[in-house]
N, C-alpha and C. Protein backbone atom coordinates (compact mmCIF):
# COMPACT_ATOMS: atom_id res chain seq x y z
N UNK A 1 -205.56 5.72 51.70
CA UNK A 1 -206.53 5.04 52.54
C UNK A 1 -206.54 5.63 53.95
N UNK A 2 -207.38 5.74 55.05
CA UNK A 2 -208.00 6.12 55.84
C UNK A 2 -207.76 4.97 56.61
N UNK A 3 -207.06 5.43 57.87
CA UNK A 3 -206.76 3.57 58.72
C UNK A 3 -207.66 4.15 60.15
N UNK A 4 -209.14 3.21 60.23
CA UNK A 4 -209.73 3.61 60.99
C UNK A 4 -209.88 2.65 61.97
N UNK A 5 -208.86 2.32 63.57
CA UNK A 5 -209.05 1.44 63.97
C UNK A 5 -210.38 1.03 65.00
N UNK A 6 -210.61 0.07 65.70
CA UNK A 6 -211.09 -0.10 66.30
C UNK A 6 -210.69 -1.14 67.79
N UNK A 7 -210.89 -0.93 69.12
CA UNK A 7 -210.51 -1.45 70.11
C UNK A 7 -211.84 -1.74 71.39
N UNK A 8 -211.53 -2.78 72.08
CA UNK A 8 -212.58 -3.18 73.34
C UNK A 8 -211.64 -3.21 74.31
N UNK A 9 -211.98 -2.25 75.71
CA UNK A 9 -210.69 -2.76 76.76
C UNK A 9 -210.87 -3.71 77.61
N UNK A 10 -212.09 -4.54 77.56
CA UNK A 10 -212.16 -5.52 78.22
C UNK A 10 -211.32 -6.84 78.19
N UNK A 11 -210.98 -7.56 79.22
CA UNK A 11 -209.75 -8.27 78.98
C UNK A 11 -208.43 -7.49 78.27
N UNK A 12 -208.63 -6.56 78.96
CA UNK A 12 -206.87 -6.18 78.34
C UNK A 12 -206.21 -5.44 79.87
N UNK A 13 -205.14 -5.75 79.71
CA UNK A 13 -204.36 -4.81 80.62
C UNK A 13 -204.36 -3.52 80.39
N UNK A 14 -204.04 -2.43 80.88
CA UNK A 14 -203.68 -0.88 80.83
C UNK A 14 -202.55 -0.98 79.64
N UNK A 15 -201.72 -2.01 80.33
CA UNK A 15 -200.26 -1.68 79.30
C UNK A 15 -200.51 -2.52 78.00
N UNK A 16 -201.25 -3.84 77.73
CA UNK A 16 -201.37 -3.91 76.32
C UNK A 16 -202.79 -3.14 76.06
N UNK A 17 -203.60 -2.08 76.40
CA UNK A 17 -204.43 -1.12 75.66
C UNK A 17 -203.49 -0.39 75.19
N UNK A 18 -203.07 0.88 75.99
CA UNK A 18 -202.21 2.01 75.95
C UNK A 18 -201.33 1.66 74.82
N UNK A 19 -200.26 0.36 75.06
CA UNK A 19 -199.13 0.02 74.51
C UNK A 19 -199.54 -0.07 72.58
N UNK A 20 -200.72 -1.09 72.44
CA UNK A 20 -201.56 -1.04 71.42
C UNK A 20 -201.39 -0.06 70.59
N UNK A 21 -202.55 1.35 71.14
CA UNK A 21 -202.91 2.29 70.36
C UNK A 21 -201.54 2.93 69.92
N UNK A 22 -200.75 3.05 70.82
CA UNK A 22 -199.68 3.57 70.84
C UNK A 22 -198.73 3.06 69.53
N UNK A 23 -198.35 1.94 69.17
CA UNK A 23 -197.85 0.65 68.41
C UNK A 23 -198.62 1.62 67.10
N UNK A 24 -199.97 1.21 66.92
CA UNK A 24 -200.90 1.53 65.78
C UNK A 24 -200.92 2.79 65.25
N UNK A 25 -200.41 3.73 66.20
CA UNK A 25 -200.13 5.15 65.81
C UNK A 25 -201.41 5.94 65.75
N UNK A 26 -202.62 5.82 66.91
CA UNK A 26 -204.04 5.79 67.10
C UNK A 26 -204.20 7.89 67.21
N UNK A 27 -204.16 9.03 67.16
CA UNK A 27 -204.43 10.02 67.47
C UNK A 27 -205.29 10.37 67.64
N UNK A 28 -206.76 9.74 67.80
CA UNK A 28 -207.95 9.76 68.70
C UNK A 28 -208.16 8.78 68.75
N UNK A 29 -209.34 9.11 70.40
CA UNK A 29 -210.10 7.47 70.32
C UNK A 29 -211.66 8.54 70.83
N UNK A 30 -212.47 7.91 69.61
CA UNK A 30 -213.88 7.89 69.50
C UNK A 30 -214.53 6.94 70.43
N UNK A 31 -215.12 7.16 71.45
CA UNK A 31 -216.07 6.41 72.65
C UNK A 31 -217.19 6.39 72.04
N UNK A 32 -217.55 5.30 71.99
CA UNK A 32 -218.62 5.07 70.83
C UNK A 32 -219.76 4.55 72.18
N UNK A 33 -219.46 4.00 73.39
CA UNK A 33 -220.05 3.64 74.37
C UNK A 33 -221.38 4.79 74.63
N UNK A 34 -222.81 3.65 75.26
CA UNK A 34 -223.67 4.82 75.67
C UNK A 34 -223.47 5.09 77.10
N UNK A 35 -222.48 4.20 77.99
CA UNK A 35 -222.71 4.49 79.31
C UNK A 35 -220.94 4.37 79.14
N UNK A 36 -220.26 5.70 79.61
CA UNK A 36 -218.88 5.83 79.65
C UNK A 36 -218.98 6.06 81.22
N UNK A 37 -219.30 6.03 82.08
CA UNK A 37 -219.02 6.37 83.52
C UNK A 37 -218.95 5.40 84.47
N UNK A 38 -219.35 3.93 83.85
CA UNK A 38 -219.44 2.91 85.46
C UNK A 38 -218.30 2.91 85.96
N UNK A 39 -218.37 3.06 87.05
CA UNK A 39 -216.87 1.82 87.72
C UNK A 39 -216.32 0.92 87.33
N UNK A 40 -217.33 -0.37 86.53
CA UNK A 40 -216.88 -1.51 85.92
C UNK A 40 -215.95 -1.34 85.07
N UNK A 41 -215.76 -0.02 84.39
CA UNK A 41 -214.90 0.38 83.57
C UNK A 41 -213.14 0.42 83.68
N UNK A 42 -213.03 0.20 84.71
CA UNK A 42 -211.75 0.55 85.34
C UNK A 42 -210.66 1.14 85.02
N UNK A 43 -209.93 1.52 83.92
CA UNK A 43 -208.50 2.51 83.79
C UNK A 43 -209.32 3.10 82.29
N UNK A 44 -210.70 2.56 81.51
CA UNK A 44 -211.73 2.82 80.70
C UNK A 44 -212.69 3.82 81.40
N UNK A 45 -212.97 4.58 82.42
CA UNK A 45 -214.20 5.10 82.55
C UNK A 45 -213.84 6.40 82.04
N UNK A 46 -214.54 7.02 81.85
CA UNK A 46 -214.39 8.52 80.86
C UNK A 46 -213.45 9.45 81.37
N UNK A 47 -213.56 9.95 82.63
CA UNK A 47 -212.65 10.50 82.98
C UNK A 47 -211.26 10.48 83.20
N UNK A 48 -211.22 9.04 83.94
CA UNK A 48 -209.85 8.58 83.86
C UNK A 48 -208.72 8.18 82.75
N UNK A 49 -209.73 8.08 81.65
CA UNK A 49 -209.42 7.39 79.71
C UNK A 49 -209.09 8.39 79.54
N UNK A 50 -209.84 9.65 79.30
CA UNK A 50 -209.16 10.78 78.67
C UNK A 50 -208.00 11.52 79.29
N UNK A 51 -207.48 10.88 80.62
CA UNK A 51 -206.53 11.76 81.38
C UNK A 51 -205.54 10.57 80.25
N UNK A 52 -205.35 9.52 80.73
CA UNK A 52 -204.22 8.50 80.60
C UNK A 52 -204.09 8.45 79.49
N UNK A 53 -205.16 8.75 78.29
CA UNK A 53 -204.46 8.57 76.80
C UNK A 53 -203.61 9.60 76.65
N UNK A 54 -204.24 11.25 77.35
CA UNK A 54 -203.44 12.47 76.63
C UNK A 54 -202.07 12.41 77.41
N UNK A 55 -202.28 11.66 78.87
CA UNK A 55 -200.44 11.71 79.63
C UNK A 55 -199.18 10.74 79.21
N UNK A 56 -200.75 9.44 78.56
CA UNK A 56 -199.56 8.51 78.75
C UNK A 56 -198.76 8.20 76.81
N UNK A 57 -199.85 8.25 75.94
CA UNK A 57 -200.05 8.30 74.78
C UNK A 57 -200.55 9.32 74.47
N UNK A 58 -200.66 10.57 74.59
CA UNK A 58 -200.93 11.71 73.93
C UNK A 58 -201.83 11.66 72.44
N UNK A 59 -203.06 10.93 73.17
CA UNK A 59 -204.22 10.56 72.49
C UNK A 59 -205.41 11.74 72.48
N UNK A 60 -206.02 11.84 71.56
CA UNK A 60 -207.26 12.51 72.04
C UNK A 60 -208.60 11.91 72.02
N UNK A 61 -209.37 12.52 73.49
CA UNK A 61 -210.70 11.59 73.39
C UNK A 61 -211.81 12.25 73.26
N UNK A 62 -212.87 11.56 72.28
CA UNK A 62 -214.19 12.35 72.46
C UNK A 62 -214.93 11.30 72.36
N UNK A 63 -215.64 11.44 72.95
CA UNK A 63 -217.19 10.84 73.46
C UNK A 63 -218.89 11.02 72.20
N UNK A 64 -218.77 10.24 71.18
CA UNK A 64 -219.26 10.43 70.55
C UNK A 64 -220.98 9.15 70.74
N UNK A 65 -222.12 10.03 71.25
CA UNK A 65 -223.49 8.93 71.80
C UNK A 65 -223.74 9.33 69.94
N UNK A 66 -224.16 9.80 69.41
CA UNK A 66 -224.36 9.17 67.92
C UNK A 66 -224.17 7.76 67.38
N UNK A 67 -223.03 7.56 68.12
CA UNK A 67 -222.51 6.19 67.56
C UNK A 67 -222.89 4.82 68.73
N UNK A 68 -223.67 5.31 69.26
CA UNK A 68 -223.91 4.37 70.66
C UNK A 68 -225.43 3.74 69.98
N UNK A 69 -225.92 2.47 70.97
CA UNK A 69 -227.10 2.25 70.51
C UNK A 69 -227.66 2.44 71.76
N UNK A 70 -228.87 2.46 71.40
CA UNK A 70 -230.14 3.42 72.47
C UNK A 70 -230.05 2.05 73.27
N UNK A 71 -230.59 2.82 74.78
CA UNK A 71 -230.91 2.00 75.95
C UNK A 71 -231.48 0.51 75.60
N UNK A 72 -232.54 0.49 74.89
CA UNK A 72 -233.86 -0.01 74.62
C UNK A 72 -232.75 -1.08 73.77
N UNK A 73 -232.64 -1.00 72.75
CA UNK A 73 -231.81 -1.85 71.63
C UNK A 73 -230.52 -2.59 72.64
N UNK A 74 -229.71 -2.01 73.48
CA UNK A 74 -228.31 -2.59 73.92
C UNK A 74 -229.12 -3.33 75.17
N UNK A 75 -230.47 -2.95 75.87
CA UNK A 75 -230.43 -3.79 76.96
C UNK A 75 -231.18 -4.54 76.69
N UNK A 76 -232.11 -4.94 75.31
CA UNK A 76 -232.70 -5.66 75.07
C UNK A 76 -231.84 -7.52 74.05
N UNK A 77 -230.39 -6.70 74.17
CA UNK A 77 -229.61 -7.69 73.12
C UNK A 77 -228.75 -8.59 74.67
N UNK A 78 -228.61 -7.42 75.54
CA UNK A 78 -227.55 -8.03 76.87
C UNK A 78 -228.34 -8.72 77.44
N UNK A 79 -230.21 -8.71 77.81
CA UNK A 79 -230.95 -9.49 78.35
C UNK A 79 -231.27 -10.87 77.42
N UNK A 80 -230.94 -11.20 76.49
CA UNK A 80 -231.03 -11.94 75.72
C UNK A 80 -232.00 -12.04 74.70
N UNK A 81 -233.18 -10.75 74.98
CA UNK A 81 -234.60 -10.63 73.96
C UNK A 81 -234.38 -10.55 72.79
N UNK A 82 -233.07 -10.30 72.32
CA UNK A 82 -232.42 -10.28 71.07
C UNK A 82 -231.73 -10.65 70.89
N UNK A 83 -231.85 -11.32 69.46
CA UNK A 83 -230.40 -11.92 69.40
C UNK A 83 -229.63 -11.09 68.22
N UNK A 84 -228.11 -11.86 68.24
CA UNK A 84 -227.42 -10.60 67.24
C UNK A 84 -227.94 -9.94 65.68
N UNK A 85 -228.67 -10.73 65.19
CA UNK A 85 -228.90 -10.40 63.66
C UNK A 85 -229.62 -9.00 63.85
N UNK A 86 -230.84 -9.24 64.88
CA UNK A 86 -231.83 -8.14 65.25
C UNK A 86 -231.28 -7.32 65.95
N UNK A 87 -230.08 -7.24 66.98
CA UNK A 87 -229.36 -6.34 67.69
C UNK A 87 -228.60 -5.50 66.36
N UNK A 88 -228.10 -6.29 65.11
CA UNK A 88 -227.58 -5.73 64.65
C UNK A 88 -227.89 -4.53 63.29
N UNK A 89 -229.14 -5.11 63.09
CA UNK A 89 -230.37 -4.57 61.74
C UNK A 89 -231.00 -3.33 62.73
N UNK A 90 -231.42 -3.81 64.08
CA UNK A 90 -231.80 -2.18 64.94
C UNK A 90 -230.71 -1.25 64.68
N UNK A 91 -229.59 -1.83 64.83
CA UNK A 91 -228.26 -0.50 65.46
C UNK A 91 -227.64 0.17 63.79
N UNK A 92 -227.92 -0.63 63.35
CA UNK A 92 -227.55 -0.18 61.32
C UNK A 92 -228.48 0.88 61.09
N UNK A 93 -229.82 -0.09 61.40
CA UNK A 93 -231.10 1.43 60.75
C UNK A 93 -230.61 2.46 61.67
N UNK A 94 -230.14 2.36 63.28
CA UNK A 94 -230.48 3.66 64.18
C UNK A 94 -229.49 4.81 63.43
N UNK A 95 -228.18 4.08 62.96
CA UNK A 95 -226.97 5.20 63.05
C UNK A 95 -227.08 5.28 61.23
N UNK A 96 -227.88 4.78 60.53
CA UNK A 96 -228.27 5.51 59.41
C UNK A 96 -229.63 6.79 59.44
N UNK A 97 -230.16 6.25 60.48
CA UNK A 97 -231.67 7.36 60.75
C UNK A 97 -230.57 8.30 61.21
N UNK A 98 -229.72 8.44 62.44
CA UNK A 98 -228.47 9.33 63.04
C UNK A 98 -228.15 10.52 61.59
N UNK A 99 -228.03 9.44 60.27
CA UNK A 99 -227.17 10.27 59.38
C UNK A 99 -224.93 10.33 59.51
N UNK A 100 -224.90 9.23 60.82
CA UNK A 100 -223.57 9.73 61.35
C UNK A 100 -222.55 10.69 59.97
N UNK A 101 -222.81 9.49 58.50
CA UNK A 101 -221.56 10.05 58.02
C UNK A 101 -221.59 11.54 57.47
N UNK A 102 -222.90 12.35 57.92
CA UNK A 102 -222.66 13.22 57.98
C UNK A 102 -222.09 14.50 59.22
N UNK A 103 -222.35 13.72 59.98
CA UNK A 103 -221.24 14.51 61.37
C UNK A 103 -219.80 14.26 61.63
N UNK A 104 -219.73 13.11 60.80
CA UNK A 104 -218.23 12.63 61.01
C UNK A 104 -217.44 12.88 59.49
N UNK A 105 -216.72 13.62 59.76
CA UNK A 105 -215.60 13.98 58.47
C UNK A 105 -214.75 12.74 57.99
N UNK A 106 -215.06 12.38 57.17
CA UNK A 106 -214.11 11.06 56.48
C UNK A 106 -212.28 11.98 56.70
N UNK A 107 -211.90 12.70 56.72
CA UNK A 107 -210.61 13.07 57.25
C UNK A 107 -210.39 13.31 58.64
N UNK A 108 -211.63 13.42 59.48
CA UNK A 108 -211.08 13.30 60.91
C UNK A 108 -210.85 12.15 60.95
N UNK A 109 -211.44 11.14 60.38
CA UNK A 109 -211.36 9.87 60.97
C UNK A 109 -210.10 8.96 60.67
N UNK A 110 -209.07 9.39 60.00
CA UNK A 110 -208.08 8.90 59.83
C UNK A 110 -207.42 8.97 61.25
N UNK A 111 -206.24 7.49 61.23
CA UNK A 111 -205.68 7.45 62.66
C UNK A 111 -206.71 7.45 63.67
N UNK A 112 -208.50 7.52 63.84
CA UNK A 112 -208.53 7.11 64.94
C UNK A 112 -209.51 5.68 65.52
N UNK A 113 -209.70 5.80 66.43
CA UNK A 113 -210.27 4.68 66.91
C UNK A 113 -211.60 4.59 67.73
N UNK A 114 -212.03 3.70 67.19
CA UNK A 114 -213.70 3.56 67.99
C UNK A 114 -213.75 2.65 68.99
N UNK A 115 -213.97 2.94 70.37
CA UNK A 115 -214.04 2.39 71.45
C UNK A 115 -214.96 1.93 72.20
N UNK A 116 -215.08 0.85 72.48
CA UNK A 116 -216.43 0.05 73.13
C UNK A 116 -215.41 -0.91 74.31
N UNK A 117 -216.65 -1.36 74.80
CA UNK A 117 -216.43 -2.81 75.81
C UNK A 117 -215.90 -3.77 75.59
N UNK A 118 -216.69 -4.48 74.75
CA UNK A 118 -216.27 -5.72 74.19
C UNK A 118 -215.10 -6.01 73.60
N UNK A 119 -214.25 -7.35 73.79
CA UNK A 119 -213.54 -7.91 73.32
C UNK A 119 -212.76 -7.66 72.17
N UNK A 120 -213.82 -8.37 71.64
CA UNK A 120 -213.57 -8.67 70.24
C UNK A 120 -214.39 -7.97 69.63
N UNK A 121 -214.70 -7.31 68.39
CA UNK A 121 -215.35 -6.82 67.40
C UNK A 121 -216.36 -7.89 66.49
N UNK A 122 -216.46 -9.15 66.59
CA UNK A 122 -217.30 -9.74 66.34
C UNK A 122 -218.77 -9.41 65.93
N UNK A 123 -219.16 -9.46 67.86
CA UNK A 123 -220.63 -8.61 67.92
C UNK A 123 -220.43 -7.79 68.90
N UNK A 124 -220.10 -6.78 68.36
CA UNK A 124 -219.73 -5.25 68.83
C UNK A 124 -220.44 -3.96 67.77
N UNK A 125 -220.70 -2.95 68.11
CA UNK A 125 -221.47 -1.92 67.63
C UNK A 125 -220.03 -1.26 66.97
N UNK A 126 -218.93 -1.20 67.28
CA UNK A 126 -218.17 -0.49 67.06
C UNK A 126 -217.40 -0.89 65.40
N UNK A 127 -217.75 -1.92 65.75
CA UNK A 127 -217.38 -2.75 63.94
C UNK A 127 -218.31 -2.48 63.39
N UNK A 128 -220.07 -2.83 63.55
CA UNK A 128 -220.58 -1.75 62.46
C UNK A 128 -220.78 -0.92 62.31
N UNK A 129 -220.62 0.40 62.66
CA UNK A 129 -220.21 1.49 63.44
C UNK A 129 -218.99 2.17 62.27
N UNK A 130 -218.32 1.41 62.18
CA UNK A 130 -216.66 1.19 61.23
C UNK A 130 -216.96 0.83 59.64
N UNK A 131 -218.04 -0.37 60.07
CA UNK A 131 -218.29 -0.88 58.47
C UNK A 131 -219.48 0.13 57.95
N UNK A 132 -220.38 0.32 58.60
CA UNK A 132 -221.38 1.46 57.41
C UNK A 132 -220.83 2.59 57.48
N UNK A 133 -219.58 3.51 58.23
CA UNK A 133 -218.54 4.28 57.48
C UNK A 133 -217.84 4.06 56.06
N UNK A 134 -217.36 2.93 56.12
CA UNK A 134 -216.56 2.62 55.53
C UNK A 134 -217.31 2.12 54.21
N UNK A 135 -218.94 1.87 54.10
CA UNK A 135 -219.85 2.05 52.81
C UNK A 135 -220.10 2.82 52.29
N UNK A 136 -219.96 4.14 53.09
CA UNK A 136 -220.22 5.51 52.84
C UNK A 136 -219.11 6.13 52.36
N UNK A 137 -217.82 6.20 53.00
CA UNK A 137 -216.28 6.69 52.50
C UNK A 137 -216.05 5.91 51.52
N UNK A 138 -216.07 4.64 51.23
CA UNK A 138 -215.15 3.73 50.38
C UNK A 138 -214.14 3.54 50.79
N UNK A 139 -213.02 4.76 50.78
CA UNK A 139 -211.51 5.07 51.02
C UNK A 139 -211.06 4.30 52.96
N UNK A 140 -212.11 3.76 53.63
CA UNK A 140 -211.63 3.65 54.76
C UNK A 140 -211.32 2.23 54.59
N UNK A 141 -210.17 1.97 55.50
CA UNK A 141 -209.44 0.57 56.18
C UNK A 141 -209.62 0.49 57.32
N UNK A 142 -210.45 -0.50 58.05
CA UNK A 142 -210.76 -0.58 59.38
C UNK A 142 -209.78 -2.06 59.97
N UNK A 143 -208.99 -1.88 61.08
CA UNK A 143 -207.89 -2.27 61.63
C UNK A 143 -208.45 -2.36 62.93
N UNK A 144 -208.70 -3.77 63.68
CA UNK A 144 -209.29 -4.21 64.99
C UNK A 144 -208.13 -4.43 65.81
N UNK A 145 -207.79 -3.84 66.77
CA UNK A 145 -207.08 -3.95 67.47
C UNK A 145 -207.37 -5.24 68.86
């Protein structure tokens, strides 16, 4: 099996993120985010993420917008014009129109992790994101950190 986790650093400390992936035995983390650069991001913004996973956890990061949902779809679900069912039937068709599981190697994806904002994986892109992989592989185990 294929242990493909998934994580949100919001509400988390540096040391239970880091400590986490670290624990889980994570050797990438997939940024599944369409906007990796705010400030709001804080020990999360792109530049600073990919220094601290490879110094502190000797993680690797890539920045994958395939797996992001378009402007239009994420600011139309955060303004409230949508609600989740339709936030979530847009972002399924987008990253099947994408094709992802053909850019993404069902063996890279072992050990790593898909990274977003949010919390919890609930209503997060990054869980389905994980789950229509994991329709396509079969062989994957998705693990929410």
């Amino acid at each position: 099996m294929i242990k493909l986790f998934t994580i949100g650093f919001t509400r988390k400390s540096a040391e239970k993120f880091f400590e986490g992936l670290q624990k889980a035995g994570v050797k990438k983390i997939i940024d599944t985010r369409l906007n990796n650069t705010s400030q709001l991001s804080g020990f999360a913004k792109q530049s600073d993420l990919q220094y601290f996973l490879k110094k502190i956890a000797h993680i690797d990061y890539e920045h994958k917008l395939s797996l992001a949902p378009t402007k239009d779809i994420l600011d139309a679900y955060k303004k409230k014009a949508m609600a989740w069912d339709d936030y979530s039937r847009h972002y399924l068709d987008l990253i099947a129109q994408r094709q992802i599981e053909t850019t993404l190697k069902e063996e890279d994806l072992d050990n790593c992790c898909f990274l977003c904002s949010e919390d919890k994986p609930h209503n997060c892109h990054r869980r389905l994101a994980a789950e229509y992989l994991q329709s396509q592989f079969k062989n994957i185990e998705i693990i929410h950190l």
